[in-house]
Protein backbone atom coordinates (compact mmCIF):
# COMPACT_ATOMS: atom_id res chain seq x y z
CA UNK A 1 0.00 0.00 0.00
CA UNK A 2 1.14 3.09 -0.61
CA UNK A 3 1.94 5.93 1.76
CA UNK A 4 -0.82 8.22 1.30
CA UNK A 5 -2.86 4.71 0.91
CA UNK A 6 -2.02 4.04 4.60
CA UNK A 7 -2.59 7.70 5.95
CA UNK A 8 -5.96 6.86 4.69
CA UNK A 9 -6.19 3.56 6.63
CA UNK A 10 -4.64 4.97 9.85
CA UNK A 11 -5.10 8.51 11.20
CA UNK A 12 -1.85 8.30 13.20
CA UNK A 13 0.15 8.41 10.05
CA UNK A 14 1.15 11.30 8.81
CA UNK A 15 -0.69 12.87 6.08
CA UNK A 16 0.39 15.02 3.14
CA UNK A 17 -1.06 17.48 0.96
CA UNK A 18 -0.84 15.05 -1.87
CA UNK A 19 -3.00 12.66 0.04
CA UNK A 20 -5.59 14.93 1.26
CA UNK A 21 -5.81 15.45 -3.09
CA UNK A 22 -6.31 11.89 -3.44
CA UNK A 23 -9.47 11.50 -1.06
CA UNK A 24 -10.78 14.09 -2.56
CA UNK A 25 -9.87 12.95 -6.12
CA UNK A 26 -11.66 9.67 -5.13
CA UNK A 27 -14.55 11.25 -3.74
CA UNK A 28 -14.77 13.45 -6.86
CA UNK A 29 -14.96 10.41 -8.81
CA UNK A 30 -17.50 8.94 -7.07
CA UNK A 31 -20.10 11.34 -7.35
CA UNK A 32 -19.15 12.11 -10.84
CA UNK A 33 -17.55 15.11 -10.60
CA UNK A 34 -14.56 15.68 -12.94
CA UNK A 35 -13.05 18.82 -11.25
CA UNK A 36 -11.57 17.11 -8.31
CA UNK A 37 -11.93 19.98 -6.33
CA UNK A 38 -12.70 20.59 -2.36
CA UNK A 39 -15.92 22.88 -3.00
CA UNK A 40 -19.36 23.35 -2.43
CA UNK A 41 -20.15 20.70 -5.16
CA UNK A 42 -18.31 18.27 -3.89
CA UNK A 43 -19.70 19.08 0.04
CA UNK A 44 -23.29 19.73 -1.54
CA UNK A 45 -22.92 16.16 -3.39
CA UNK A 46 -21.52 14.24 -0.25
CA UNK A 47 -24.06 15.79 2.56
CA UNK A 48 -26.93 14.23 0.02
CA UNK A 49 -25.64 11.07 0.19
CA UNK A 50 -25.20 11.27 3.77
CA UNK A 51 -28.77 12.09 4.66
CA UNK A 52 -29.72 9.22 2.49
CA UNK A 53 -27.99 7.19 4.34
CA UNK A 54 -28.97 8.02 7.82
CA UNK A 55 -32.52 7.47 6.21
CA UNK A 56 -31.99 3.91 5.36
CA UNK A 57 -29.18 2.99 7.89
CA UNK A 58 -30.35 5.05 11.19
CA UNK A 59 -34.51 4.64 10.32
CA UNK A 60 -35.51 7.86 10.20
CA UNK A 61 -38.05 7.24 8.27
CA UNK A 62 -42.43 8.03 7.98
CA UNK A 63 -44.00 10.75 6.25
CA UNK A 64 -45.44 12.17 9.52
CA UNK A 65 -41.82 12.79 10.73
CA UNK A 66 -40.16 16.07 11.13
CA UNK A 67 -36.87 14.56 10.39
CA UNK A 68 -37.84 12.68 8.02
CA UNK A 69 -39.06 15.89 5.89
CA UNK A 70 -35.71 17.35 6.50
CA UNK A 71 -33.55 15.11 5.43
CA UNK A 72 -35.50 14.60 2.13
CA UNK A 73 -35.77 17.96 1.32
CA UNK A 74 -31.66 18.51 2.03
CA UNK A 75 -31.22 15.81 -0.74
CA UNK A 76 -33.64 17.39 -3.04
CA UNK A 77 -32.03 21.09 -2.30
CA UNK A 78 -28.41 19.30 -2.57
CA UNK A 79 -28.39 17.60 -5.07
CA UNK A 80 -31.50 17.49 -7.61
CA UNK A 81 -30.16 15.05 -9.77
CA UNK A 82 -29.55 12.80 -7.00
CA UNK A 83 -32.67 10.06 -6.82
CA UNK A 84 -32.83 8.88 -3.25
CA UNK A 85 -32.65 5.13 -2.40
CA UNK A 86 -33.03 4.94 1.53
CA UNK A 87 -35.67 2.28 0.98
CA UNK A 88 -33.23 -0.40 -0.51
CA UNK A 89 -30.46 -0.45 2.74
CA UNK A 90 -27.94 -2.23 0.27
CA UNK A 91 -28.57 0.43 -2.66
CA UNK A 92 -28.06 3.41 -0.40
CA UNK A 93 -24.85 1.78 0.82
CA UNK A 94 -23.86 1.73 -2.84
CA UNK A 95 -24.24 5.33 -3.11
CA UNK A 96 -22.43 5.91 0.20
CA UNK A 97 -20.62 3.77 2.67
CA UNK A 98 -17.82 4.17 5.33
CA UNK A 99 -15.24 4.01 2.56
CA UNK A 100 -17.01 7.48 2.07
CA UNK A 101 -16.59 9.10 5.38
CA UNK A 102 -13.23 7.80 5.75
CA UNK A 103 -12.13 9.75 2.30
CA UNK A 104 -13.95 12.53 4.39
CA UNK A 105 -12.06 12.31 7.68
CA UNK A 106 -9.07 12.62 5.70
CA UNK A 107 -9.97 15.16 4.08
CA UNK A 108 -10.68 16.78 7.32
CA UNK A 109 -7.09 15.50 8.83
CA UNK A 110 -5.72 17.37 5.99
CA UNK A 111 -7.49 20.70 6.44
CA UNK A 112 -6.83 20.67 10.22
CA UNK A 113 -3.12 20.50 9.37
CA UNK A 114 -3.18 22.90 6.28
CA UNK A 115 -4.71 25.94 8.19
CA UNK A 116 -2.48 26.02 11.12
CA UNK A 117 -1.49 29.46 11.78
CA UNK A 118 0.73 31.49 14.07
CA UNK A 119 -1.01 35.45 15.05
CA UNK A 120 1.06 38.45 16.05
CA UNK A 121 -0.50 41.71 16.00
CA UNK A 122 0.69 44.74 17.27
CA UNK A 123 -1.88 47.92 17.95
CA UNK A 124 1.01 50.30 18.08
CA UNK A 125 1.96 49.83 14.31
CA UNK A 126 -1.61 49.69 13.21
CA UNK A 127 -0.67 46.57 11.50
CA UNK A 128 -1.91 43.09 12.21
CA UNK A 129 0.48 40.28 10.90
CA UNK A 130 -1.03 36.88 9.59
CA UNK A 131 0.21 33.77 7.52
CA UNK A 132 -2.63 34.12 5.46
CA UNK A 133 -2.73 38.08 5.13
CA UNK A 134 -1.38 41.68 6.65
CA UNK A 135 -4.12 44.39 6.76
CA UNK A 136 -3.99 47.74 8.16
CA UNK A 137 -6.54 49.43 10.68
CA UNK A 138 -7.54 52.18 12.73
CA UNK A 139 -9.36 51.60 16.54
CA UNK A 140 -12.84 52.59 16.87
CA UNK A 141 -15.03 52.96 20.31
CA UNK A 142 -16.44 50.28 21.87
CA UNK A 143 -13.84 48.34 20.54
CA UNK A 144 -14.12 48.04 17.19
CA UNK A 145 -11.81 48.75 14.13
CA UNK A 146 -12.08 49.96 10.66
CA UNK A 147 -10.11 48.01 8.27
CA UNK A 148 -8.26 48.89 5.28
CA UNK A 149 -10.38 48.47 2.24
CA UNK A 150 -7.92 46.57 0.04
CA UNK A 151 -7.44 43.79 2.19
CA UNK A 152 -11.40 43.71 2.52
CA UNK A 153 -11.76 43.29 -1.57
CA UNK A 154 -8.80 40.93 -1.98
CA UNK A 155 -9.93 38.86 1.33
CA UNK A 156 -13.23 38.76 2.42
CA UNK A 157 -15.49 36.66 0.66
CA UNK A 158 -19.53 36.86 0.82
CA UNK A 159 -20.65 33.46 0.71
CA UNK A 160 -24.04 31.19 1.08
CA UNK A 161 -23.92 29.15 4.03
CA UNK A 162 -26.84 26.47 4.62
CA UNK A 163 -27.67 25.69 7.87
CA UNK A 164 -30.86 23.94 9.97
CA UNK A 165 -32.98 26.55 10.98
CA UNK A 166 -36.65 25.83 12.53
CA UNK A 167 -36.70 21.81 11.03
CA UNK A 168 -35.31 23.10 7.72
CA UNK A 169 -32.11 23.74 5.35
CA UNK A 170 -32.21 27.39 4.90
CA UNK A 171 -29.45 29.81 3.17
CA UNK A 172 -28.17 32.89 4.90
CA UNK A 173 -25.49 35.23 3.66
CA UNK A 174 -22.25 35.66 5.42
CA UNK A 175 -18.76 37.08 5.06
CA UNK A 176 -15.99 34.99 5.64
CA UNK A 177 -12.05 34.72 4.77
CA UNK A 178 -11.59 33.58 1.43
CA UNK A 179 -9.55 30.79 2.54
CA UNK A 180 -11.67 29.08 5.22
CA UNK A 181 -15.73 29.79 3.51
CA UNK A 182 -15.48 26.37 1.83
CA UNK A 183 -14.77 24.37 5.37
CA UNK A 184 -17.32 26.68 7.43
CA UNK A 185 -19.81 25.65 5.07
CA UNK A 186 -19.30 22.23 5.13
CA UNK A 187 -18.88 21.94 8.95
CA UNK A 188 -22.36 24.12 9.43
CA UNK A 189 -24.29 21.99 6.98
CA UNK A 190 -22.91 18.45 8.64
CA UNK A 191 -23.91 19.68 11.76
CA UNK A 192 -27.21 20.08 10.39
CA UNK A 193 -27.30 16.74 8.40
CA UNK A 194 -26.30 14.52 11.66
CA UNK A 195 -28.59 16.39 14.00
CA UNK A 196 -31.38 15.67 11.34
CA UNK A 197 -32.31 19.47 11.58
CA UNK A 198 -33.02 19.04 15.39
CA UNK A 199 -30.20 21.79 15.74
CA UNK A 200 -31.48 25.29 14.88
CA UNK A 201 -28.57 27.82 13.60
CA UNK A 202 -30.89 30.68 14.74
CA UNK A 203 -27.84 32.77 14.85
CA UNK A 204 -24.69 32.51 13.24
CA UNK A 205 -21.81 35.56 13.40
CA UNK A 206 -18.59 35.65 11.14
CA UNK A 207 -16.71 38.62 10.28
CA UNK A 208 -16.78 41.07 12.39
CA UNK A 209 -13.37 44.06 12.61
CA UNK A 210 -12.78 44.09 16.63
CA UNK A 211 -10.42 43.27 19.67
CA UNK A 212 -10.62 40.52 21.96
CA UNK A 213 -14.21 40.83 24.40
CA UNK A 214 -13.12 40.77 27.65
CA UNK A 215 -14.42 37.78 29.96
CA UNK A 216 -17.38 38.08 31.84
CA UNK A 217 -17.07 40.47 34.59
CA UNK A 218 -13.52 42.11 33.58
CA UNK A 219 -14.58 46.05 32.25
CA UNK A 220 -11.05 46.41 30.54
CA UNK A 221 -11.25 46.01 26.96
CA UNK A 222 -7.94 44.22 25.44
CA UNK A 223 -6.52 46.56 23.36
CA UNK A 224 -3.75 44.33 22.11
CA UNK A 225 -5.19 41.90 20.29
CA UNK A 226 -7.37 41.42 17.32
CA UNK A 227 -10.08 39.00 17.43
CA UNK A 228 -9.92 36.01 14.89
CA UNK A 229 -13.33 37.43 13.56
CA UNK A 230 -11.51 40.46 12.24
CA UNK A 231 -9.71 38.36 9.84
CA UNK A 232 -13.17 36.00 8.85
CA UNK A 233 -11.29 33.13 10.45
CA UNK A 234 -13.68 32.58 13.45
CA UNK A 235 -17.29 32.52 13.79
CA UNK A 236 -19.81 32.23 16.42
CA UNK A 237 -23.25 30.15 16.98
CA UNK A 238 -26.52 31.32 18.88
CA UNK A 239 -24.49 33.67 21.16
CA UNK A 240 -27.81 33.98 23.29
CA UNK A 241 -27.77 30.17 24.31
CA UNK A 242 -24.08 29.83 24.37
CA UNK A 243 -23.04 32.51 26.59
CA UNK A 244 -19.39 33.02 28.35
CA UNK A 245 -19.31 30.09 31.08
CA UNK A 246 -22.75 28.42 29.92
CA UNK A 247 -23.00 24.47 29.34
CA UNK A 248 -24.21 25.53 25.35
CA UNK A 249 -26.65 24.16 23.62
CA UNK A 250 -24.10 23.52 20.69
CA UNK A 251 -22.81 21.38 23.43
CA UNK A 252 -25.65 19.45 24.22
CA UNK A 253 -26.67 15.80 22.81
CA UNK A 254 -29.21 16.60 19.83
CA UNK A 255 -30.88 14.42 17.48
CA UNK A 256 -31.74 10.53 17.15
CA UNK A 257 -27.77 10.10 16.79
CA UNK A 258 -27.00 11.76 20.31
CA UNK A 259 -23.96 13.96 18.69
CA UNK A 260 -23.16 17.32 19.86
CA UNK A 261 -23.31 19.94 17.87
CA UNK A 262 -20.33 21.65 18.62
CA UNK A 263 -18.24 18.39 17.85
CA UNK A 264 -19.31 17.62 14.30
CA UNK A 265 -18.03 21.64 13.68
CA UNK A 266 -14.52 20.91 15.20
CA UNK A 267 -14.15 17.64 13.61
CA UNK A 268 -13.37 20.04 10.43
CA UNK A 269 -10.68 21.11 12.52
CA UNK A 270 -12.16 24.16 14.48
CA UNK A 271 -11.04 25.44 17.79
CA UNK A 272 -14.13 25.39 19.77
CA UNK A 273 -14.42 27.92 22.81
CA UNK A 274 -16.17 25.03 25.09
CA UNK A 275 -12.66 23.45 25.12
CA UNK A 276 -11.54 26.90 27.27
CA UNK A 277 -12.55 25.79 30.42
CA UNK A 278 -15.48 24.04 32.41
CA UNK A 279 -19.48 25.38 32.98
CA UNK A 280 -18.90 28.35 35.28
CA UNK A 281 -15.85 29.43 34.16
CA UNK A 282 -15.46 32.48 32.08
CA UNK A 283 -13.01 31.73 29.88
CA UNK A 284 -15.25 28.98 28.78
CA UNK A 285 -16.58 30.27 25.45
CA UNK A 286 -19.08 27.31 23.86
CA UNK A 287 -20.63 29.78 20.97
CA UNK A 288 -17.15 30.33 19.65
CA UNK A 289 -15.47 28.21 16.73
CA UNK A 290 -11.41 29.88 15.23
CA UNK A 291 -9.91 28.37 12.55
CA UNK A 292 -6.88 26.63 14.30
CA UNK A 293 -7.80 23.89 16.64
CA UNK A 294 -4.58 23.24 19.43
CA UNK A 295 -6.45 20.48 20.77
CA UNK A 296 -7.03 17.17 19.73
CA UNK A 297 -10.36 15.97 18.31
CA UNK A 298 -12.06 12.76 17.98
CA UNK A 299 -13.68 11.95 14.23
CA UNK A 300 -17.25 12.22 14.03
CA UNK A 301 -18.61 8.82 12.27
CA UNK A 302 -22.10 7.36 11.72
């Protein structure tokens, strides 16, 4: 077997670039795509199957159900040209199968180690350094920050997100780094696949120019760092149910699966404020998700 062959077999390998190509080359090729591209098509494509399978794997089935109706509409809105097959078990598993999710999870392994960055940002230069991009900016009050206008046009990206809102797959419009739109996408809408639409996105925040918040409690703003939101790298979910030092409902078991919201979003590799300390403690932040993710993370798999 070949090296990236094993990566794919065992996620303590190491895994290149090259192999993270060749899941999604092989994914690509199942679905019939021949751009073998990490995109929406490819995530729109895979997240069909997926519901089709927790239809005829999982038994979520009956007209009269809620989850039922989502799922089938998420195929329909995901992939037209898909016809779903959740009442044959052994054609559905044709169409997708753990071979599937386990191109997926390295996919993910891949992105988690391609979008590691190091910050340094310094308020007294008006500059804030980044791997991925340098912008300029000038403080506003309340802690704000306007940001040069360049960087804006050659890094911010307005994208369509889908998302389970109220027991359905809605779109909502959000601005996001150029290089991380593709992965928040995916992440929001497999959240919203597994939980069967039982999790409701009421709220979802992205970019947003700004320092640091301070904790709960602490008046003094931190004027020395920028937030990850100023650079569309971080984004946060229902901030009214998933307050500083709150449990979190993106924390909570949801759906017939019992998975928690908040892990199906890190498994793309997230940093997830929960991780930041236990219920009560005000670092603990559970709305919060940053692209770069110190800790490690367990695979999500149906």
């Amino acid at each position: 077997m070949s090296s990236c062959g094993d990566a794919l077999q065992d996620f303590s390998r190491p895994l290149t670039p090259s192999c993270g190509q060749e899941a999604v080359s092989a994914l690509c090729e199942a679905y019939g795509l021949s751009n073998p591209v990490f995109g929406v098509d490819l995530i729109d494509k895979y997240m069909a199957r997926l519901a089709n399978y927790l239809l005829a794997v999982h038994g979520i089935s009956g007209s009269g159900s809620p989850r039922f109706a989502f799922l089938l509409d998420a195929i329909k809105t995901l992939d037209p040209n898909f016809v779903p097959n959740y009442e044959n078990r052994d054609e559905a598993l044709k169409v997708f199968n753990p071979r599937h999710e386990i191109l997926m999870l390295a996919v993910k392994q891949w992105v988690a180690k391609k979008l590691v960055f190091y910050r340094k940002d310094d308020l007294y230069s008006d500059t804030a350094l980044f791997d991925l991009a340098s912008f300029s900016f000038t403080p506003k009050d309340g802690g704000f920050i306007d940001v040069s206008s360049t960087w804006v046009k050659n890094y911010i990206k307005h994208v369509t997100l889908r998302v389970s809102r109220g027991g359905k797959l809605v779109s909502i419009k959000r601005s996001l780094h150029k290089q991380v739109a593709s992965f928040v996408y995916a992440a929001l809408l497999e959240a919203s696949i597994l939980t069967c639409g039982d999790y409701s996105f009421d709220s979802v925040q992205t970019w947003v120019p700004r320092f640091i918040r301070p904790a709960t409690g602490d008046s003094k703003q931190d004027l020395y760092h920028l937030s990850l939101h100023s650079f569309g790298l971080a984004f946060d979910v229902n901030p009214s149910r998933n307050k500083r030092g709150m449990a979190g409902d993106v924390a909570t078991l949801t759906g017939p699966l019992n998975l928690i919201p908040g892990n199906i979003i890190e498994s793309w590799g997230f940093g997830w404020g929960a991780r930041w300390g236990s219920v009560g403690d005000p670092g603990r932040d559970p709305m919060h998700f940053q692209m770069y993710n110190p800790h490690h993370f367990l695979p999500v798999i149906v």
